[in-house]
N, C-alpha and C. Protein backbone atom coordinates (compact mmCIF):
# COMPACT_ATOMS: atom_id res chain seq x y z
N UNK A 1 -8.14 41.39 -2.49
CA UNK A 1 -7.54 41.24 -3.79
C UNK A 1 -6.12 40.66 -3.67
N UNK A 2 -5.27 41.25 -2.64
CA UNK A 2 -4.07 41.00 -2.60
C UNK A 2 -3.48 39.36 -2.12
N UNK A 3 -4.77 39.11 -1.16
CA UNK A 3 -5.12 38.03 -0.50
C UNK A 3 -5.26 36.52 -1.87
N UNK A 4 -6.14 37.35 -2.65
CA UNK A 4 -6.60 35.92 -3.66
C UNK A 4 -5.26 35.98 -4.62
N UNK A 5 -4.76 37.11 -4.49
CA UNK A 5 -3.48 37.02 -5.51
C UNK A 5 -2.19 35.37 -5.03
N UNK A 6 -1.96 36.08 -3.55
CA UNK A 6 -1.10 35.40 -3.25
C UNK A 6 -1.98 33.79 -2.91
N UNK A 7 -2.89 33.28 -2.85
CA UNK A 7 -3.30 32.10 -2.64
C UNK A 7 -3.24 31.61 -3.80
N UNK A 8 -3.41 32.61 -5.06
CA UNK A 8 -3.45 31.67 -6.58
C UNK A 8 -1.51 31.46 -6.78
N UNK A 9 -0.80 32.82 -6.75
CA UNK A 9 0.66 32.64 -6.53
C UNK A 9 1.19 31.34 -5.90
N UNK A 10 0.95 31.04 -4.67
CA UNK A 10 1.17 30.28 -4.25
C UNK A 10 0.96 28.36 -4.44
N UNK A 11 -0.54 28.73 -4.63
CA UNK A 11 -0.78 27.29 -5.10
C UNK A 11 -0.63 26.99 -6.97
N UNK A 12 0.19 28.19 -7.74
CA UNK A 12 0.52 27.86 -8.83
C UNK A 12 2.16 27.18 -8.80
N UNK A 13 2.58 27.95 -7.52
CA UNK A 13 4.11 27.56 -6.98
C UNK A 13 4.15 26.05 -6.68
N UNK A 14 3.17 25.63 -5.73
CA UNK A 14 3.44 24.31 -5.31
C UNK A 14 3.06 23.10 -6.61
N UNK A 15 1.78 23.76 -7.68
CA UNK A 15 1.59 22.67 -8.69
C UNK A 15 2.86 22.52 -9.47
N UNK A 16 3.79 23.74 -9.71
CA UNK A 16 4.81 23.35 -10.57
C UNK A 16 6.42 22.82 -9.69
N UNK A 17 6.22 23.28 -8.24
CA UNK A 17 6.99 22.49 -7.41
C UNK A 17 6.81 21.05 -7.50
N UNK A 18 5.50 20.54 -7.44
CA UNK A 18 5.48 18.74 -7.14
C UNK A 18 5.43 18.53 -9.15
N UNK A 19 5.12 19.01 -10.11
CA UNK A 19 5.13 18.56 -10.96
C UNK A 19 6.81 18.09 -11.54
N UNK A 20 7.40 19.15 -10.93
CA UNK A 20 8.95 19.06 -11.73
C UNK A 20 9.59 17.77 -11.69
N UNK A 21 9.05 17.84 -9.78
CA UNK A 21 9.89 16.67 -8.79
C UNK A 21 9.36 15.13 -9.52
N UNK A 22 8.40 15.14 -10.01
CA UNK A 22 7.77 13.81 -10.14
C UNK A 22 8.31 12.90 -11.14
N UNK A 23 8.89 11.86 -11.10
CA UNK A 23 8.19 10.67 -10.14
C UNK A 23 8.93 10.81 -8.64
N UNK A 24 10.17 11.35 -8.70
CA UNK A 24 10.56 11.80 -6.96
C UNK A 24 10.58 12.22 -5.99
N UNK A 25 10.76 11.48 -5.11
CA UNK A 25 11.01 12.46 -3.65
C UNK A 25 12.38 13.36 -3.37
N UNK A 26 13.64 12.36 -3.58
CA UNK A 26 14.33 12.54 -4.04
C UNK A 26 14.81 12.01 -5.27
N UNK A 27 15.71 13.31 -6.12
CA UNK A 27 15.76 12.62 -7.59
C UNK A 27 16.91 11.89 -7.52
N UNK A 28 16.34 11.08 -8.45
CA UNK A 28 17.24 9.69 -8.85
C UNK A 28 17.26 8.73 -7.52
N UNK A 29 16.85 9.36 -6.41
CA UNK A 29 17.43 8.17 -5.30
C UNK A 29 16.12 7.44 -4.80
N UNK A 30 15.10 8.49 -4.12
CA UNK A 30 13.46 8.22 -4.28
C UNK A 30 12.30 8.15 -4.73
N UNK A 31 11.54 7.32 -5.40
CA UNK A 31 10.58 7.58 -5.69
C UNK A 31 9.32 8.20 -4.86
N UNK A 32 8.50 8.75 -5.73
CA UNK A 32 6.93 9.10 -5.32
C UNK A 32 6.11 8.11 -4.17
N UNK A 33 6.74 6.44 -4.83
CA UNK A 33 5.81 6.10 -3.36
C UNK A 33 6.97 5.41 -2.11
N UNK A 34 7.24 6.46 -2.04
CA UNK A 34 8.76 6.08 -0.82
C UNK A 34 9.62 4.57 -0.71
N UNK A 35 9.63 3.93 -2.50
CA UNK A 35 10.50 2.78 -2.56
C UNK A 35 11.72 3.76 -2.93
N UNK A 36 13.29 3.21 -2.95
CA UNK A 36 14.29 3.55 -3.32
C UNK A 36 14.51 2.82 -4.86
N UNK A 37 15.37 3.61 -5.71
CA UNK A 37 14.93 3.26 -7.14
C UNK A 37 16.06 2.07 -7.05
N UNK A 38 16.53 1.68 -6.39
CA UNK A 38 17.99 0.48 -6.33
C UNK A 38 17.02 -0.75 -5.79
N UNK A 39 16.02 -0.54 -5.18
CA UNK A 39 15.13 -1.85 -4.63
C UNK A 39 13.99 -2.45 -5.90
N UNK A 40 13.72 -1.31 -6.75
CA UNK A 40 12.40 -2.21 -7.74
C UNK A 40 12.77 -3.21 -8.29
N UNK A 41 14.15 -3.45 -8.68
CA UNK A 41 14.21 -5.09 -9.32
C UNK A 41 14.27 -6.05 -8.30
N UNK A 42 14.56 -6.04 -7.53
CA UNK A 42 14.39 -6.91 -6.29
C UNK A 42 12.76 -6.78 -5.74
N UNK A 43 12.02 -5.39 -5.68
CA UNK A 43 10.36 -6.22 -5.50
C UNK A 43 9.92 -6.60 -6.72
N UNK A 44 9.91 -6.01 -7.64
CA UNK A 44 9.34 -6.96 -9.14
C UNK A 44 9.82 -8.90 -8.66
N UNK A 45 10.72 -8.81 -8.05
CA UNK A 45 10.99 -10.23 -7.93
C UNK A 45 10.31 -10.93 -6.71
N UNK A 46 10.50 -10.30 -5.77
CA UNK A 46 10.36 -11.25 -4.57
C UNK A 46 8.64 -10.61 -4.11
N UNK A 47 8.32 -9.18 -4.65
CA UNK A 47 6.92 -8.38 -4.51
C UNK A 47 7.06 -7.76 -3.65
N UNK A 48 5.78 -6.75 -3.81
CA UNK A 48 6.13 -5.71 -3.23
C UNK A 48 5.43 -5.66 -1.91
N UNK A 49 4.54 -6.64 -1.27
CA UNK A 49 4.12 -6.61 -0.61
C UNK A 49 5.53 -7.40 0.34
N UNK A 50 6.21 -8.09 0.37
CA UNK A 50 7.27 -8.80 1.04
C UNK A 50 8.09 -7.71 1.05
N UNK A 51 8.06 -6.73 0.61
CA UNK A 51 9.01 -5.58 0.57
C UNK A 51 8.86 -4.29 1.80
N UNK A 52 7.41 -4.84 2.05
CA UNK A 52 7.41 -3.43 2.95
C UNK A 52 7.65 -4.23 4.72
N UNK A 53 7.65 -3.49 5.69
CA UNK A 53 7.85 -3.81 7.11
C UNK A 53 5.53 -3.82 7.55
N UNK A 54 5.05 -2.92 7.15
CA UNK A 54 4.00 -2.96 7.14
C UNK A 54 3.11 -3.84 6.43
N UNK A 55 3.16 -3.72 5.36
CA UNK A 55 2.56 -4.84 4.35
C UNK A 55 2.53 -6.19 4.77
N UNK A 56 3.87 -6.36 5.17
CA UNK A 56 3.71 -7.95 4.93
C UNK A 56 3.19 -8.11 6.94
N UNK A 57 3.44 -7.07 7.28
CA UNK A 57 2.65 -7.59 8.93
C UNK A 57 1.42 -7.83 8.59
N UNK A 58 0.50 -6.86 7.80
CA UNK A 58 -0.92 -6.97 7.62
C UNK A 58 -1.42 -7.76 6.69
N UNK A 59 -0.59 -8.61 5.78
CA UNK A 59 -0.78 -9.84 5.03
C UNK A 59 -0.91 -10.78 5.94
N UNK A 60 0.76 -11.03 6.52
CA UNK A 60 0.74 -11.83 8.00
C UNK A 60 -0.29 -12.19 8.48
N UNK A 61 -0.71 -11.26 9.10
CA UNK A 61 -2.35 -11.51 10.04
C UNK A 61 -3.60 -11.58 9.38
N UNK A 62 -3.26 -10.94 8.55
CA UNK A 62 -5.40 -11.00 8.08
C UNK A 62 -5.19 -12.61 6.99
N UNK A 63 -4.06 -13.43 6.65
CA UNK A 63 -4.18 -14.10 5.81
C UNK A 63 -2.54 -15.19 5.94
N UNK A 64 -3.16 -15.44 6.65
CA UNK A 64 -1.52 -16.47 7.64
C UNK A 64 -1.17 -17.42 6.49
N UNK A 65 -2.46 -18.25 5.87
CA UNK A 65 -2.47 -19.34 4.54
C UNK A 65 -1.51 -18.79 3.49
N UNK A 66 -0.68 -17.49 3.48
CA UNK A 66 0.00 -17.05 2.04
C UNK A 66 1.36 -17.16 2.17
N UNK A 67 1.71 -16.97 3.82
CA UNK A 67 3.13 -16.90 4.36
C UNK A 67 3.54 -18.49 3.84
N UNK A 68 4.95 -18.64 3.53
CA UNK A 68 5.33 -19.57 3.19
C UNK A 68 6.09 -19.78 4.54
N UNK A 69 7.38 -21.00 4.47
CA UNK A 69 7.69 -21.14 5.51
C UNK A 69 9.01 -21.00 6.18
N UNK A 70 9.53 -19.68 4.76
CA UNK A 70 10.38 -18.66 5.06
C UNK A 70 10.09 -17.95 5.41
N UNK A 71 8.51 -16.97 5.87
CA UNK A 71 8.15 -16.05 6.49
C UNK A 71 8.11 -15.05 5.41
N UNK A 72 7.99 -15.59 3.96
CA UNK A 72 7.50 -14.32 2.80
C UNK A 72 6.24 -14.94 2.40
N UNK A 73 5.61 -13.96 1.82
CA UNK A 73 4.49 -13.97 1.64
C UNK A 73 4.53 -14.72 -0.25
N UNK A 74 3.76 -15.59 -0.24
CA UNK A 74 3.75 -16.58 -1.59
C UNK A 74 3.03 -16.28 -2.58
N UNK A 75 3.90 -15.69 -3.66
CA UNK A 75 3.02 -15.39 -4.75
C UNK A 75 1.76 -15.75 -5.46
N UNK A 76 2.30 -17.53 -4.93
CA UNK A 76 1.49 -18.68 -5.98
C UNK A 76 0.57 -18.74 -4.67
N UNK A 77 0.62 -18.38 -3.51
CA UNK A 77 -0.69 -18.63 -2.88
C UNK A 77 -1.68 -16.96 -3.20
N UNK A 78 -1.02 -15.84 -3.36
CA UNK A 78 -1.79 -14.93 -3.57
C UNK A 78 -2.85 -15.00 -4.46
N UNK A 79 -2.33 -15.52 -5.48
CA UNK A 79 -3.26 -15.59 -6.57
C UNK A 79 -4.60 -16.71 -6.13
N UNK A 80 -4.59 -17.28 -5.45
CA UNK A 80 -5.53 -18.71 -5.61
C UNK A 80 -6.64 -18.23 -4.18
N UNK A 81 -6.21 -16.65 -3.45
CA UNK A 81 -7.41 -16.05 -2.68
C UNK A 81 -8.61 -15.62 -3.10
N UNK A 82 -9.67 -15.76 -2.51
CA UNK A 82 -10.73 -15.80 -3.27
C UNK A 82 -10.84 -13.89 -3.53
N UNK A 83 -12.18 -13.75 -4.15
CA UNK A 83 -12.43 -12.34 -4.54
C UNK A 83 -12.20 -11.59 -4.27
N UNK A 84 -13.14 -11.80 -2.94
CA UNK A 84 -13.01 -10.50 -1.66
C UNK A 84 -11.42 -10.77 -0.76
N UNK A 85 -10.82 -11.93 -0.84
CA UNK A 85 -9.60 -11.41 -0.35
C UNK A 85 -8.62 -10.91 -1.01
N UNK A 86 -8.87 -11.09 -2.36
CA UNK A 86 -7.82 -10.19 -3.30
C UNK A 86 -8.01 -9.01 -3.51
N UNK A 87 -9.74 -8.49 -3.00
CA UNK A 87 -9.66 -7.11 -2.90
C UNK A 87 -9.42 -6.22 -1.61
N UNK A 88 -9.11 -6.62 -0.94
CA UNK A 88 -8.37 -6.66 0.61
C UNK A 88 -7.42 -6.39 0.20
N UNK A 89 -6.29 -7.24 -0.17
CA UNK A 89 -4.79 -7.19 -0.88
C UNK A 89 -5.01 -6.12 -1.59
N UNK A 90 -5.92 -5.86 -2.75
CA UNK A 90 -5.55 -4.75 -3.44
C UNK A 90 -5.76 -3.66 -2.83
N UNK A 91 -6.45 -3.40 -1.89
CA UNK A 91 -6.44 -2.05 -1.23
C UNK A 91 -5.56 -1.47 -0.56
N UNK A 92 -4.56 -3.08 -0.21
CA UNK A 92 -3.86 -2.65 0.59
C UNK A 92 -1.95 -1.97 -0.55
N UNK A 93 -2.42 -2.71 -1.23
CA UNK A 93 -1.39 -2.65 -2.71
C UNK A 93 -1.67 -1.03 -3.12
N UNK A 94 -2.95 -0.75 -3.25
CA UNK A 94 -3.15 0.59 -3.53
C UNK A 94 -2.91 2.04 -2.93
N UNK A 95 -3.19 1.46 -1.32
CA UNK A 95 -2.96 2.63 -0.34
C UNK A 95 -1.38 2.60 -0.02
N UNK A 96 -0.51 1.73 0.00
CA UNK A 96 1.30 1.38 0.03
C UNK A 96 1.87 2.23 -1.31
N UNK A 97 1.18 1.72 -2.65
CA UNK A 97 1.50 1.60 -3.98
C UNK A 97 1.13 3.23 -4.49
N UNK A 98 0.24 3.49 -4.44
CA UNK A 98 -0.33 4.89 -5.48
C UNK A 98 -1.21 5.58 -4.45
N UNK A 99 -1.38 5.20 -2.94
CA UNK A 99 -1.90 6.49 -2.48
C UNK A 99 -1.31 7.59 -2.27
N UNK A 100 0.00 7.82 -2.40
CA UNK A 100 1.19 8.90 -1.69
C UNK A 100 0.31 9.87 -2.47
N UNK A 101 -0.11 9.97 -4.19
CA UNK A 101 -0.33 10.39 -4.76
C UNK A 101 -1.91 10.66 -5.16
N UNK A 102 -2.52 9.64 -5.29
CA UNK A 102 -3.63 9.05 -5.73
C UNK A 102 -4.68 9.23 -4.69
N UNK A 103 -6.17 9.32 -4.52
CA UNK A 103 -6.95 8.88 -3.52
C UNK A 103 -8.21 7.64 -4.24
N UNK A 104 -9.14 6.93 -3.52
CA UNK A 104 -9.91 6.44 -4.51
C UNK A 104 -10.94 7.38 -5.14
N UNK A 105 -11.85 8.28 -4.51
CA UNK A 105 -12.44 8.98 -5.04
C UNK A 105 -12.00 10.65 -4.88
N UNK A 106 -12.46 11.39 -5.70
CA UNK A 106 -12.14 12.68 -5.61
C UNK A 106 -10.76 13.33 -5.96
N UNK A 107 -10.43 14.47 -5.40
CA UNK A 107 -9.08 14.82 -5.91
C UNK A 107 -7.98 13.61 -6.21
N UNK A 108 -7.80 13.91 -7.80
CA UNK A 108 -6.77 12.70 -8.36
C UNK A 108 -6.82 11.54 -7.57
N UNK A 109 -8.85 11.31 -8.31
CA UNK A 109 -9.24 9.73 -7.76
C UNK A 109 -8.81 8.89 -8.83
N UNK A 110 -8.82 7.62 -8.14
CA UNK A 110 -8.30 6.69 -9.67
C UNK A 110 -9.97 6.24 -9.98
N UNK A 111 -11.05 6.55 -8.98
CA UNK A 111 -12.28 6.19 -9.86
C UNK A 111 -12.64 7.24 -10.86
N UNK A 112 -12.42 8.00 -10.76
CA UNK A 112 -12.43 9.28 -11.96
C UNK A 112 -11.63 9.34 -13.33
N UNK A 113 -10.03 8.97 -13.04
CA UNK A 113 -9.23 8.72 -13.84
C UNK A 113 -9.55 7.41 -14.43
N UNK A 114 -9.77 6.33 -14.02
CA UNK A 114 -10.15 5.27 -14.88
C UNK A 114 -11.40 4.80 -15.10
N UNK A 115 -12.36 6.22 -15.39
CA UNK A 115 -13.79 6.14 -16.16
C UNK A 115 -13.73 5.46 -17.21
N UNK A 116 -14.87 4.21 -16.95
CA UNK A 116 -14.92 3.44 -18.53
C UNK A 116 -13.75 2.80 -19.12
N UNK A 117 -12.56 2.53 -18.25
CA UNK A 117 -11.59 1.85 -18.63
C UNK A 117 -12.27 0.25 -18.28
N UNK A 118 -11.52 -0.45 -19.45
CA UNK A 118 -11.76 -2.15 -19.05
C UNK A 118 -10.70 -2.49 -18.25
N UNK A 119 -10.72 -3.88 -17.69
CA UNK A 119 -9.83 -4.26 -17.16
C UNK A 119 -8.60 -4.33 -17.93
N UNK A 120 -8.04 -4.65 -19.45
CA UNK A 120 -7.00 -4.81 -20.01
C UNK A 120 -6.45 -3.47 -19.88
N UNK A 121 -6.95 -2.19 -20.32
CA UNK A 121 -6.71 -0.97 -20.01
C UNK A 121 -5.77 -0.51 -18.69
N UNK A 122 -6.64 -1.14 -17.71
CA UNK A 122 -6.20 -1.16 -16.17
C UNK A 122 -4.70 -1.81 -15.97
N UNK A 123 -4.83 -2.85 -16.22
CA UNK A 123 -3.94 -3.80 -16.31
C UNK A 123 -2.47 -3.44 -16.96
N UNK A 124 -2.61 -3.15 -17.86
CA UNK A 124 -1.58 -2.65 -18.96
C UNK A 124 -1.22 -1.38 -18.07
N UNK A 125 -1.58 -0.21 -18.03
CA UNK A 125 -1.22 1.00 -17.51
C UNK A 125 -0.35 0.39 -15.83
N UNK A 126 -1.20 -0.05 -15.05
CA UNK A 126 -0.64 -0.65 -13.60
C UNK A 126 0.49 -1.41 -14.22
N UNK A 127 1.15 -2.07 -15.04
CA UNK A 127 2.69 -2.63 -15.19
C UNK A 127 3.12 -1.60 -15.61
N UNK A 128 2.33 -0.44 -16.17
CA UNK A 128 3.98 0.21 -17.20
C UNK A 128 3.34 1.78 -16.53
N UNK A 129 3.55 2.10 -15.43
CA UNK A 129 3.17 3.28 -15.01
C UNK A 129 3.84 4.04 -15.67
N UNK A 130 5.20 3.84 -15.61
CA UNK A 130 6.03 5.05 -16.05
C UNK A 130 5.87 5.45 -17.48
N UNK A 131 5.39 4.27 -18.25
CA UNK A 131 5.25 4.26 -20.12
C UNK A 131 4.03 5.46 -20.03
N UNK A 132 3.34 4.94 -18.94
CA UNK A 132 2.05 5.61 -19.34
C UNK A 132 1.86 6.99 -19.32
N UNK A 133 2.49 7.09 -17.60
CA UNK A 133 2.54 8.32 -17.28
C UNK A 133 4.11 8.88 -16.77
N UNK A 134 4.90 10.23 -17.97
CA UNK A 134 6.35 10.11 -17.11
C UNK A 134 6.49 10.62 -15.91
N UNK A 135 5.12 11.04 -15.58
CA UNK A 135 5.67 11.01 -14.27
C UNK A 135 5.29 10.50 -12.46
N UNK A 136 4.94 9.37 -13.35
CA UNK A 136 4.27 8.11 -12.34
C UNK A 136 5.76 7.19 -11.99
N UNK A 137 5.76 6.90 -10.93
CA UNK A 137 6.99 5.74 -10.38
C UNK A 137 6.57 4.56 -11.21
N UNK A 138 7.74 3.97 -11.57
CA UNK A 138 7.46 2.04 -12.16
C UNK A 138 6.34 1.27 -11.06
N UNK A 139 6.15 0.24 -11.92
CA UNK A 139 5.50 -0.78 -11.22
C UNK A 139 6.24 -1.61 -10.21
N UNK A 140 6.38 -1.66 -9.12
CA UNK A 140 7.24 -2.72 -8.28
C UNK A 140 6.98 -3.26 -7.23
N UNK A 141 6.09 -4.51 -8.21
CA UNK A 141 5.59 -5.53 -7.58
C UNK A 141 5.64 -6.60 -8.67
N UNK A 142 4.82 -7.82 -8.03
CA UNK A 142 5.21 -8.97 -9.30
C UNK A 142 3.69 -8.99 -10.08
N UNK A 143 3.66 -9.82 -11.47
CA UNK A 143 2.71 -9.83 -12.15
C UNK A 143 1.38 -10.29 -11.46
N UNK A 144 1.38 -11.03 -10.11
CA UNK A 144 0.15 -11.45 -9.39
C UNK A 144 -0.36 -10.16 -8.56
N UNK A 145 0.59 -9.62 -8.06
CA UNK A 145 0.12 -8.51 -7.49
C UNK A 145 -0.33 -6.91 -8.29
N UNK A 146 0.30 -6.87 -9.56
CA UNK A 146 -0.31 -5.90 -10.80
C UNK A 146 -1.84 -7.06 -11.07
N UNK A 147 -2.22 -8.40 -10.83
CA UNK A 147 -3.48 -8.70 -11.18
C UNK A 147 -4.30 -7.98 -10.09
N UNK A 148 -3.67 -8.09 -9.15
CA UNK A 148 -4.86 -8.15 -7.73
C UNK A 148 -5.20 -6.91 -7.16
N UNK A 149 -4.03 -5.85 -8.01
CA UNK A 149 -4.62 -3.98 -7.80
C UNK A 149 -5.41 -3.60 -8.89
N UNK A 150 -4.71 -4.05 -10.57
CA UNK A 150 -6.09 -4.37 -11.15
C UNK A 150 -7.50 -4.44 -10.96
N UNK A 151 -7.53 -5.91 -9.99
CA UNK A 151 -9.11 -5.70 -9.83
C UNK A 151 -9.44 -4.93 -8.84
N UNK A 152 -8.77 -4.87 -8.30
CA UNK A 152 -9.41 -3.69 -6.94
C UNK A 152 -10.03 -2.66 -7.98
N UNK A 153 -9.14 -1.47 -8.31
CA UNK A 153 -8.93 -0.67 -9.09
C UNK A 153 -10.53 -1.14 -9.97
N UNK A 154 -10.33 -2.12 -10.95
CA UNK A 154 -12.04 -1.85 -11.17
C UNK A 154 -13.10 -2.24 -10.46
N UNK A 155 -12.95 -2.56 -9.20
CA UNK A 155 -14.19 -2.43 -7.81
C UNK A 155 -14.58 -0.61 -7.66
N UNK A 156 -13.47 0.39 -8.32
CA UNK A 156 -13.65 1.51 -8.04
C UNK A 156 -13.97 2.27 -9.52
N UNK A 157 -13.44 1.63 -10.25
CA UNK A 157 -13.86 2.35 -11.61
C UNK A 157 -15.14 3.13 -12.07
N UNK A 158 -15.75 4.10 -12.05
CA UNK A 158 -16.42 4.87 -12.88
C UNK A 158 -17.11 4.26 -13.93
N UNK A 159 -18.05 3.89 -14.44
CA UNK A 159 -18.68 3.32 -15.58
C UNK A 159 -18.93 4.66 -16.63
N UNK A 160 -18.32 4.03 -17.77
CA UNK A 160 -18.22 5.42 -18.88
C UNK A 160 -19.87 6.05 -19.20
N UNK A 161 -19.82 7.50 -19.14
CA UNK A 161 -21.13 8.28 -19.49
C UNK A 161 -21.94 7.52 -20.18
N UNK A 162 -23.03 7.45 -20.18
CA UNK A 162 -24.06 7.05 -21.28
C UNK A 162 -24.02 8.07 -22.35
N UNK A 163 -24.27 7.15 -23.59
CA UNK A 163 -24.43 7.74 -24.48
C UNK A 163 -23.29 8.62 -25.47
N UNK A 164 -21.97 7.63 -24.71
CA UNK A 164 -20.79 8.11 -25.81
C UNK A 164 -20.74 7.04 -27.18
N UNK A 165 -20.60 7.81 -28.18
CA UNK A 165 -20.55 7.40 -29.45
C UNK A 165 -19.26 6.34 -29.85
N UNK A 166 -18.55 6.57 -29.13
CA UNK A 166 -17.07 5.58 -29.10
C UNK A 166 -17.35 5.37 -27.88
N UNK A 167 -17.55 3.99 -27.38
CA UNK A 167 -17.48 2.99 -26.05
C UNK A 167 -16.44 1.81 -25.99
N UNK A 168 -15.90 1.46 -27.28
CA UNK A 168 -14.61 0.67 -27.21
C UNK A 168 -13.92 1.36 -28.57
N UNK A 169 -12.82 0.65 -28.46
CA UNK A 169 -12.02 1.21 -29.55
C UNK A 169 -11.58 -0.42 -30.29
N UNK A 170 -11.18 -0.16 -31.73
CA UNK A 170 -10.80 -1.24 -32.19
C UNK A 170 -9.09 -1.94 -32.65
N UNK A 171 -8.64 -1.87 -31.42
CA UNK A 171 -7.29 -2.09 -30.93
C UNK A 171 -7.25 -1.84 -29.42
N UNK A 172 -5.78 -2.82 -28.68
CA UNK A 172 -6.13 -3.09 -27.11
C UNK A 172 -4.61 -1.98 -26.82
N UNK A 173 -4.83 -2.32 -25.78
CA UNK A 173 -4.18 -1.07 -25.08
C UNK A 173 -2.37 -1.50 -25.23
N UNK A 174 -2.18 -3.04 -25.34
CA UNK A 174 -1.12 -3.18 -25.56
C UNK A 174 -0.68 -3.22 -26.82
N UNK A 175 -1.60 -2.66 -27.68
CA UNK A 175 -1.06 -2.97 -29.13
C UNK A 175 -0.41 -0.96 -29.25
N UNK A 176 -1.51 -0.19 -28.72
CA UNK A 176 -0.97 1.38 -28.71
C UNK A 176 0.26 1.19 -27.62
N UNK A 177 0.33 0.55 -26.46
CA UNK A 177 1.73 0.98 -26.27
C UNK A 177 3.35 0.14 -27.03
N UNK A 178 3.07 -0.86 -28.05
CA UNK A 178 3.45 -1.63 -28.86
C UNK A 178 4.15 -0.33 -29.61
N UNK A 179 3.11 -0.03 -30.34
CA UNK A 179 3.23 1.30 -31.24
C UNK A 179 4.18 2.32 -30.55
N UNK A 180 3.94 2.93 -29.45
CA UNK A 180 4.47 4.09 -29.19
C UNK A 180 6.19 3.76 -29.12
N UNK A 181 6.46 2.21 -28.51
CA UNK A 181 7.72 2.14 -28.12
C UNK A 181 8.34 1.81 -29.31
N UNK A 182 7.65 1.44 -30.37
CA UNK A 182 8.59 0.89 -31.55
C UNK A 182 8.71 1.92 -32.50
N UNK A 183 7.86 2.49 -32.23
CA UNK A 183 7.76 4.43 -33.53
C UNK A 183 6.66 3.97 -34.20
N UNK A 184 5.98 2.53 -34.93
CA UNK A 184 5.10 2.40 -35.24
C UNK A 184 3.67 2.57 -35.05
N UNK A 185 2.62 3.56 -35.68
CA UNK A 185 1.49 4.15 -35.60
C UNK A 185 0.61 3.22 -36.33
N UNK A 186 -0.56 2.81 -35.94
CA UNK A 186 -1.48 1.74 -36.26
C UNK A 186 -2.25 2.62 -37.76
């Protein structure tokens, strides 16, 4: 008895320990996925894959055609990789980006969490993490690389239950977060 007490004690301690902290590691200085909050405008710019010491080794090698010939990795070539290498990239965007937190399946899978989401859904939420969720880290990477975790992300998606009565809604996901930031309700 005393036993299940302190295991529920305890693991009620740590859910409201990591909930408080979140989006940080440290507050104000670190985020959740170990970027520093003084670097995201600089990867939103240059990306976030050129941002890491790892990332861009394993871009480097599995995909030499992207390096430019400053030795960063090229936005405008990311985008123009075919399918399966953008879902390479995105896995690798995903496990850098939102695994600290995230797994793909199972405990706080993102195939679970984004059951029956479309891609615009996807899309929209991956730029505005923090809008979405307060206590998700920003997006910090550039708009090619929010495309290319995107699609990963629905390579893993969940297909919504059969037989729900609402399967789309009639307004897009950027028009509700339109709404929320302006006070205006549809």
């Amino acid at each position: 008895m005393y036993f299940l007490l302190g295991v529920a004690a305890t693991g009620t301690g740590e859910f409201i320990r990591e909930g408080v902290r979140k989006p940080y590691i440290v507050y104000n200085f670190v985020l959740g996925n170990n970027v520093l909050v003084s670097q995201v405008p600089s990867l939103r710019a240059t990306g976030y894959l050129n941002g890491g010491i790892w990332t861009k080794a394993l871009v480097r090698t599995t995909h030499p055609t992207v390096i430019g010939s400053d030795g960063n990795i090229m936005d405008s070539a990311l985008a123009g990789l075919s399918a399966t290498d953008r879902t390479g990239i995105g896995r690798v965007l995903f496990q850098y980006h939102c695994n600290d937190c995230h797994s793909e399946r199972g405990f706080s899978g993102i195939a679970e969490l984004t059951r029956g989401w479309n891609k615009e859904m996807i899309h929209t939420v991956v730029t505005h993490l923090d809008k979405a969720h307060f206590f998700m880290p920003p997006w910090c990477g550039t708009a090619t690389e929010a495309a290319i975790l995107t699609d990963y992300i629905m390579t893993l998606s969940a297909p919504s239950p059969s037989g729900m009565k609402f399967s789309s809604f009639p307004f897009s996901v950027q028009e509700s977060f339109t709404a929320q930031k302006t006070g205006k309700e549809r």
